[in-house]
N, C-alpha and C. Protein backbone atom coordinates (compact mmCIF):
# COMPACT_ATOMS: atom_id res chain seq x y z
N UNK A 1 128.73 89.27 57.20
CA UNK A 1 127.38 88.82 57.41
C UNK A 1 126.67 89.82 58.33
N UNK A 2 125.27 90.18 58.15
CA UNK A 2 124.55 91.05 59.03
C UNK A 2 124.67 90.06 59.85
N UNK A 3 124.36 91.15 61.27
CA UNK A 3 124.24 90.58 62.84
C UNK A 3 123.77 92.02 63.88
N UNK A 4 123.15 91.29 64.65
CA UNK A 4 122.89 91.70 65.83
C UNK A 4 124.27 92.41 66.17
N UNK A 5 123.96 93.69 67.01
CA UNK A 5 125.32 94.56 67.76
C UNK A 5 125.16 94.60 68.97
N UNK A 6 124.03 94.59 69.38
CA UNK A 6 123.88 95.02 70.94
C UNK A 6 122.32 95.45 71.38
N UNK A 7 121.86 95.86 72.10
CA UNK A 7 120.44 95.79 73.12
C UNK A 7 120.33 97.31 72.54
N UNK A 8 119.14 97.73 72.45
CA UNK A 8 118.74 99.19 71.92
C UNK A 8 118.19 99.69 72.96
N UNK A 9 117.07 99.08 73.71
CA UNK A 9 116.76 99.67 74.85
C UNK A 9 115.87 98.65 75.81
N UNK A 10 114.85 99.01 76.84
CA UNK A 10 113.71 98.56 77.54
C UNK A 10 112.66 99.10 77.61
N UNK A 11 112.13 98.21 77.32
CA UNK A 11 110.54 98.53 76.98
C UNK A 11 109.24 97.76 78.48
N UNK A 12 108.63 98.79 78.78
CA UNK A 12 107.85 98.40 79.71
C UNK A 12 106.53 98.90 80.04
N UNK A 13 105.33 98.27 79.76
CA UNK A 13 104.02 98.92 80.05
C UNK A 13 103.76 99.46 81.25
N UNK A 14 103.27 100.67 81.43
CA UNK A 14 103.18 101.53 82.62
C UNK A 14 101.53 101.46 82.62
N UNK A 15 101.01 101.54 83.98
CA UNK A 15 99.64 102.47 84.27
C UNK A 15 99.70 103.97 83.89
N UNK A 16 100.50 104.93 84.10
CA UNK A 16 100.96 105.66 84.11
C UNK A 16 102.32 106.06 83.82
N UNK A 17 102.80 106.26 82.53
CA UNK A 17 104.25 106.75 81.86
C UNK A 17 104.90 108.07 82.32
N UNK A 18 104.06 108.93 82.42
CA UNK A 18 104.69 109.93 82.54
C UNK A 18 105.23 109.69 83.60
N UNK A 19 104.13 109.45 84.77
CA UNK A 19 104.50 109.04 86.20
C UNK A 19 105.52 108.51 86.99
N UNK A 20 105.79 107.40 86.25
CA UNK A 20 106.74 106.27 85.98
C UNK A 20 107.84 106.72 85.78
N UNK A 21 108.29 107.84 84.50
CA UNK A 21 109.17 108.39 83.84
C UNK A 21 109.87 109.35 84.92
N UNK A 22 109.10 109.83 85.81
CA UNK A 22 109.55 111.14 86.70
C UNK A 22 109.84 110.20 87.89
N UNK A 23 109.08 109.20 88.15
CA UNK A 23 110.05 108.73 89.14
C UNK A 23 111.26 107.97 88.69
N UNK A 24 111.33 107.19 87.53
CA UNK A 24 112.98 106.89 87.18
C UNK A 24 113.68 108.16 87.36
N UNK A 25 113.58 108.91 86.99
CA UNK A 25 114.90 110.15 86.73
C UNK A 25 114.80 110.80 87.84
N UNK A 26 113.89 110.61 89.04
CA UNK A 26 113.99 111.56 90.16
C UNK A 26 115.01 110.55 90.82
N UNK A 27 115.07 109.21 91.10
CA UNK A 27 115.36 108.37 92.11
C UNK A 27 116.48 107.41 91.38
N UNK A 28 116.57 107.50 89.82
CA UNK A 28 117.79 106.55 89.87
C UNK A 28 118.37 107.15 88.42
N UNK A 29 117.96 108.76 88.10
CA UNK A 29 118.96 109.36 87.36
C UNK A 29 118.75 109.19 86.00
N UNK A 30 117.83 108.41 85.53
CA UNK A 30 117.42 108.72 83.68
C UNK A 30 117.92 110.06 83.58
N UNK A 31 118.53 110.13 82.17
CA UNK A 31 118.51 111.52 81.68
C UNK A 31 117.57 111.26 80.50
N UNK A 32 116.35 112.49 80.25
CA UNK A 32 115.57 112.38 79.10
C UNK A 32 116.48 113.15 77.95
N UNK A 33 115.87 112.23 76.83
CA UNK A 33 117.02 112.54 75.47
C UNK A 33 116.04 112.29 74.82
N UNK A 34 115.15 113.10 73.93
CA UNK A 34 113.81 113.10 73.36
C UNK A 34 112.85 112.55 73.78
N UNK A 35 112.35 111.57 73.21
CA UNK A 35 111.33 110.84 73.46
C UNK A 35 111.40 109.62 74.34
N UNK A 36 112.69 109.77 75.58
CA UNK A 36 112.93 108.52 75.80
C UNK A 36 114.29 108.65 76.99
N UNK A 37 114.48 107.65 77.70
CA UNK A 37 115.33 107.97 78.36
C UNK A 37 116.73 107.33 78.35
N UNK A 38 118.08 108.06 78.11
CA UNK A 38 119.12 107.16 78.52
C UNK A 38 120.16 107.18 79.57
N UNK A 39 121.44 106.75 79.42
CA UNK A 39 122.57 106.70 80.21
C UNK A 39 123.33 106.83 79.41
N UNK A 40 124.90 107.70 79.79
CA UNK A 40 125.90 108.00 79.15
C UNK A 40 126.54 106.82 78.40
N UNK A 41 126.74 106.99 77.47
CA UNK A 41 127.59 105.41 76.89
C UNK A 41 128.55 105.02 77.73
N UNK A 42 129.54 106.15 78.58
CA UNK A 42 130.85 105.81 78.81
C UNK A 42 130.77 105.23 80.33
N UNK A 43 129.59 105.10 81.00
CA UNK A 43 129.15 105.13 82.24
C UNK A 43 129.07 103.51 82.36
N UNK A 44 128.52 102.98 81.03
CA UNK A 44 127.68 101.99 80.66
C UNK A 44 128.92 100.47 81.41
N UNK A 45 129.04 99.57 81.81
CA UNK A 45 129.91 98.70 81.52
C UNK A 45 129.43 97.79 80.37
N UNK A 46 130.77 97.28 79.81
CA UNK A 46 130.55 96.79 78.50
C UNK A 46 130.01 95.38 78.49
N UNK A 47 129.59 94.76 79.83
CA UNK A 47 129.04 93.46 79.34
C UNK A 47 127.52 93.68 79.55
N UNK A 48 126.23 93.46 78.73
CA UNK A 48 125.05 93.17 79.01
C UNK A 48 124.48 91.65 79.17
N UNK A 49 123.98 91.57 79.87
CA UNK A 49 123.29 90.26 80.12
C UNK A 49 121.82 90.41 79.30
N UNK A 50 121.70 88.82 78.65
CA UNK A 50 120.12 88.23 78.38
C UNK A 50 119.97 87.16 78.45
N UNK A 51 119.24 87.36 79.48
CA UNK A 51 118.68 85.91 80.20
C UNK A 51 117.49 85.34 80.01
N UNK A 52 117.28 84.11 80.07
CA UNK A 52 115.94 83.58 80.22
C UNK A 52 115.53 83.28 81.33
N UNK A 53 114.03 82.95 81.78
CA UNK A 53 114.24 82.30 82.38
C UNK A 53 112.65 81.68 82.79
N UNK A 54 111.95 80.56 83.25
CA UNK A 54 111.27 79.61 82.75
C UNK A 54 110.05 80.78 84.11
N UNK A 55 108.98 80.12 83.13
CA UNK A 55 107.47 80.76 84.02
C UNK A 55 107.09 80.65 85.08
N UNK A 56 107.88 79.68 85.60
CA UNK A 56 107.55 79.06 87.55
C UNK A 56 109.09 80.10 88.15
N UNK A 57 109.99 80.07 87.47
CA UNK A 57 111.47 80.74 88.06
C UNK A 57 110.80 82.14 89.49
N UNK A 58 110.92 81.77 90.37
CA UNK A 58 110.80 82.72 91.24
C UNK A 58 112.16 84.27 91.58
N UNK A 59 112.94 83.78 90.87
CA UNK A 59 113.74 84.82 90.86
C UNK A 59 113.13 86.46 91.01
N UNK A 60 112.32 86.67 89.84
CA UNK A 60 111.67 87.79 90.27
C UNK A 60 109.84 87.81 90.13
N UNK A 61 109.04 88.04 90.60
CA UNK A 61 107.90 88.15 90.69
C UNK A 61 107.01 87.42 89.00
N UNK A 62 106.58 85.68 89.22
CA UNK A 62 106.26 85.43 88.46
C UNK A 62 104.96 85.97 87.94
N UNK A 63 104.49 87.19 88.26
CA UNK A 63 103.44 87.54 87.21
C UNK A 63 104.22 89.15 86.84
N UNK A 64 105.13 89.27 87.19
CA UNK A 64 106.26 90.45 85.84
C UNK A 64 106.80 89.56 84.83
N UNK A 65 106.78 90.06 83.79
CA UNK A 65 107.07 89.14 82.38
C UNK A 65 108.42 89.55 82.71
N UNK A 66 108.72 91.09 82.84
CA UNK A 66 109.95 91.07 82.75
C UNK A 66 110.67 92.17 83.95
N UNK A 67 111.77 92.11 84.16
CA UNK A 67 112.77 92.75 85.18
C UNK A 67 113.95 93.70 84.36
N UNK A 68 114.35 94.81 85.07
CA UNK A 68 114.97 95.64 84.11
C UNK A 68 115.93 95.38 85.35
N UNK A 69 117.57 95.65 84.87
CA UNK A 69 118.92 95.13 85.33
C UNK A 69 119.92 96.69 85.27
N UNK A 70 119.69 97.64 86.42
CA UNK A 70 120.40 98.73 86.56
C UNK A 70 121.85 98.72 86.77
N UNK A 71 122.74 99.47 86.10
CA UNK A 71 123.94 98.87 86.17
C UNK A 71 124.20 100.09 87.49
N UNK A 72 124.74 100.08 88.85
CA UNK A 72 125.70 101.52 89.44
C UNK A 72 126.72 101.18 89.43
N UNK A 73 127.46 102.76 89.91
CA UNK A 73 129.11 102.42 91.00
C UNK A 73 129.37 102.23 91.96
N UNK A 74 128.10 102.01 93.23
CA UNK A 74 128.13 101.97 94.60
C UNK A 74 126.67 101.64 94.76
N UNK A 75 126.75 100.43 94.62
CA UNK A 75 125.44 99.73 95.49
C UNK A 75 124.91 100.04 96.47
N UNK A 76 125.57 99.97 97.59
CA UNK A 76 125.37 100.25 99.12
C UNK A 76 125.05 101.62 99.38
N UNK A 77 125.73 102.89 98.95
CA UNK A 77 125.07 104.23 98.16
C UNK A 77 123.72 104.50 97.45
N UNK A 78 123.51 103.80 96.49
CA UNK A 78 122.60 104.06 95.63
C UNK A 78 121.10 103.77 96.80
N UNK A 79 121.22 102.25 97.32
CA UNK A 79 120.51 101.47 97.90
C UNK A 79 119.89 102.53 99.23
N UNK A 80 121.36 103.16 99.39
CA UNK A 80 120.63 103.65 101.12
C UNK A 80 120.48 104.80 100.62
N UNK A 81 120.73 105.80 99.21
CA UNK A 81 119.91 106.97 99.46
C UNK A 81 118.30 106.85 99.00
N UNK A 82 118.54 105.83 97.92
CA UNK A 82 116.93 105.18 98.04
C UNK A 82 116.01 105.24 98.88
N UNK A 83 116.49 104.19 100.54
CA UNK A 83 115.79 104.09 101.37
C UNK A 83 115.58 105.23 101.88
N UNK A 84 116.49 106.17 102.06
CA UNK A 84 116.15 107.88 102.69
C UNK A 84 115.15 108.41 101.89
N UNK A 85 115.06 108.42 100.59
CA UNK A 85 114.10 108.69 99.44
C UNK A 85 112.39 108.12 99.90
N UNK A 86 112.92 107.30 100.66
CA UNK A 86 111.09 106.37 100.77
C UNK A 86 110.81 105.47 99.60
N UNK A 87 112.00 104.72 99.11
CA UNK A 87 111.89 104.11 97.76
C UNK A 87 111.67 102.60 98.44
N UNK A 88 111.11 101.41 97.97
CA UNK A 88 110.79 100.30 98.50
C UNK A 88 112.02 99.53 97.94
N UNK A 89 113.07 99.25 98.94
CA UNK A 89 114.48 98.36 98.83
C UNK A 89 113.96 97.40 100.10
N UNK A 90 114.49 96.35 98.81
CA UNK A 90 114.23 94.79 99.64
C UNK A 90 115.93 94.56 100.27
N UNK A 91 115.69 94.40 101.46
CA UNK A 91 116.91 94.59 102.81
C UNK A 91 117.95 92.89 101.86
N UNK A 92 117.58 92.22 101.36
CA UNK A 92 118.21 91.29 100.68
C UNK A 92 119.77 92.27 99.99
N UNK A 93 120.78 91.83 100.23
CA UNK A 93 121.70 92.13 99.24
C UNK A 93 122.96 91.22 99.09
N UNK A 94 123.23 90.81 97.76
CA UNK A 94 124.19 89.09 97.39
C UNK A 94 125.39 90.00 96.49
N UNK A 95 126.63 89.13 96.71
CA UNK A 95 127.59 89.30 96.11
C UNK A 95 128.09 88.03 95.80
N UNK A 96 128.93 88.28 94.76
CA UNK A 96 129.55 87.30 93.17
C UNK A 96 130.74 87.86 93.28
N UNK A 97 131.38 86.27 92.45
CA UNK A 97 132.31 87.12 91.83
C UNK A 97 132.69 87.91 90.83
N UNK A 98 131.21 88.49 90.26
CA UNK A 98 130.81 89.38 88.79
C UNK A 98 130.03 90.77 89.49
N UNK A 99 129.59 90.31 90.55
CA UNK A 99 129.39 91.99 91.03
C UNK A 99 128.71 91.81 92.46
N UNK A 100 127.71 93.06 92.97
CA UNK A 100 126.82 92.85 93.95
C UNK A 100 125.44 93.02 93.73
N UNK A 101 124.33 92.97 93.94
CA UNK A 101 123.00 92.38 93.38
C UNK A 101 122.34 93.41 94.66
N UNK A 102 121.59 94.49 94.51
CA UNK A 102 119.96 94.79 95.43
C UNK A 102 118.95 95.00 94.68
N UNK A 103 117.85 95.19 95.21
CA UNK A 103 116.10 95.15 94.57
C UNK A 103 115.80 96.09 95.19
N UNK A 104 115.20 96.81 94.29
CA UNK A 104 114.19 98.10 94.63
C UNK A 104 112.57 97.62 93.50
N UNK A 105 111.30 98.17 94.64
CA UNK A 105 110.60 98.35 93.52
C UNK A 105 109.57 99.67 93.13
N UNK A 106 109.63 99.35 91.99
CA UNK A 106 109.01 100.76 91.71
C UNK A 106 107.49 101.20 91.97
N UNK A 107 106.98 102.46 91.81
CA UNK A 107 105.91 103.14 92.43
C UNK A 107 104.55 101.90 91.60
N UNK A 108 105.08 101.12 90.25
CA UNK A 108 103.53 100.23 89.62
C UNK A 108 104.16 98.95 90.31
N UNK A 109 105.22 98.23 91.07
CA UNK A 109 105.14 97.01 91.71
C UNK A 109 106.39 95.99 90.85
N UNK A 110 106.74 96.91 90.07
CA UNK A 110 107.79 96.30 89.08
C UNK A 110 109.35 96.48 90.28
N UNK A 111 109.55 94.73 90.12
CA UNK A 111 111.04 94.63 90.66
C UNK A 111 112.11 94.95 90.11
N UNK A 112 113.06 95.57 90.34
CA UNK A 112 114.14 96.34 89.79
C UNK A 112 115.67 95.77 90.10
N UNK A 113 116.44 94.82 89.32
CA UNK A 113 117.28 94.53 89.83
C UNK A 113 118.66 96.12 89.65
N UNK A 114 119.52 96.05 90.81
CA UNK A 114 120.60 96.56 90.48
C UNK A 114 121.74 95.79 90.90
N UNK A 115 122.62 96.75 89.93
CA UNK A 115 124.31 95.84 89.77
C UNK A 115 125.42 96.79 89.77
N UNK A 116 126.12 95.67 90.87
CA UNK A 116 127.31 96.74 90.90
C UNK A 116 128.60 95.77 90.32
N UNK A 117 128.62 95.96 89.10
CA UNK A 117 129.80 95.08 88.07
C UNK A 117 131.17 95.34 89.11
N UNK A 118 131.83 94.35 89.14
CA UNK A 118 133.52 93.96 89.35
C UNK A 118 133.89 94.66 88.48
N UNK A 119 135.01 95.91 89.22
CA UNK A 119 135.70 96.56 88.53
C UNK A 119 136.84 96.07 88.14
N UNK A 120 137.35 96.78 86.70
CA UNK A 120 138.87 95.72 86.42
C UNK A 120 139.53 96.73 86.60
N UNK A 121 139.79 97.99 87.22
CA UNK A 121 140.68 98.91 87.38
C UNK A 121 141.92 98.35 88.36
């Protein structure tokens, strides 16, 4: 039977794309691959999340429709060369037993979750 395989990408309206585009890959490593940006497959961990979640949910900024979910290998790394960067990291940071959770947001006001997945090594 046809089916769904997996997430193709994220899609997000910018004021400014290009703009936008140069600060992802300056500050959290996009590599451009034509028209578009990705991450190594092998980098990737293999579970993706899709979530819902209702129009009052304060989780992330109810007038962003939507939140993009960065996967790293070192949270606490990523987070504090950020802050050396002058990148806006919300001092909030939660751990699970599925990973660790910080927020950065970007240069148009868009909240940025990142994740640092439980390794099974």
């Amino acid at each position: 039977m046809a089916s769904i395989t997996g997430f193709g990408g994220i899609f997000l309206r910018a004021d400014d794309p290009k703009a936008l585009y140069q600060w992802y890959e300056r500050h959290l490593g996009l590599a451009k691959s034509g028209g578009a940006y990705t991450f190594p497959l092998p980098t990737q961990h293999p579970e993706l999340i899709f979530s819902l979640f209702r129009q009052d949910n304060d989780y992330f900024p109810t007038a962003q429709k939507a939140m993009i979910n960065l996967q790293v290998d070192d949270l606490d790394g990523v987070l504090d060369r950020l802050i050396a960067e002058g990148v806006i990291v919300d001092p909030k940071r939660e751990s699970y037993g599925f990973g660790k959770f910080g927020w950065i947001t970007d240069p148009e006001g868009n909240r940025v979750e990142l994740w640092q997945p439980v390794t099974t090594e």
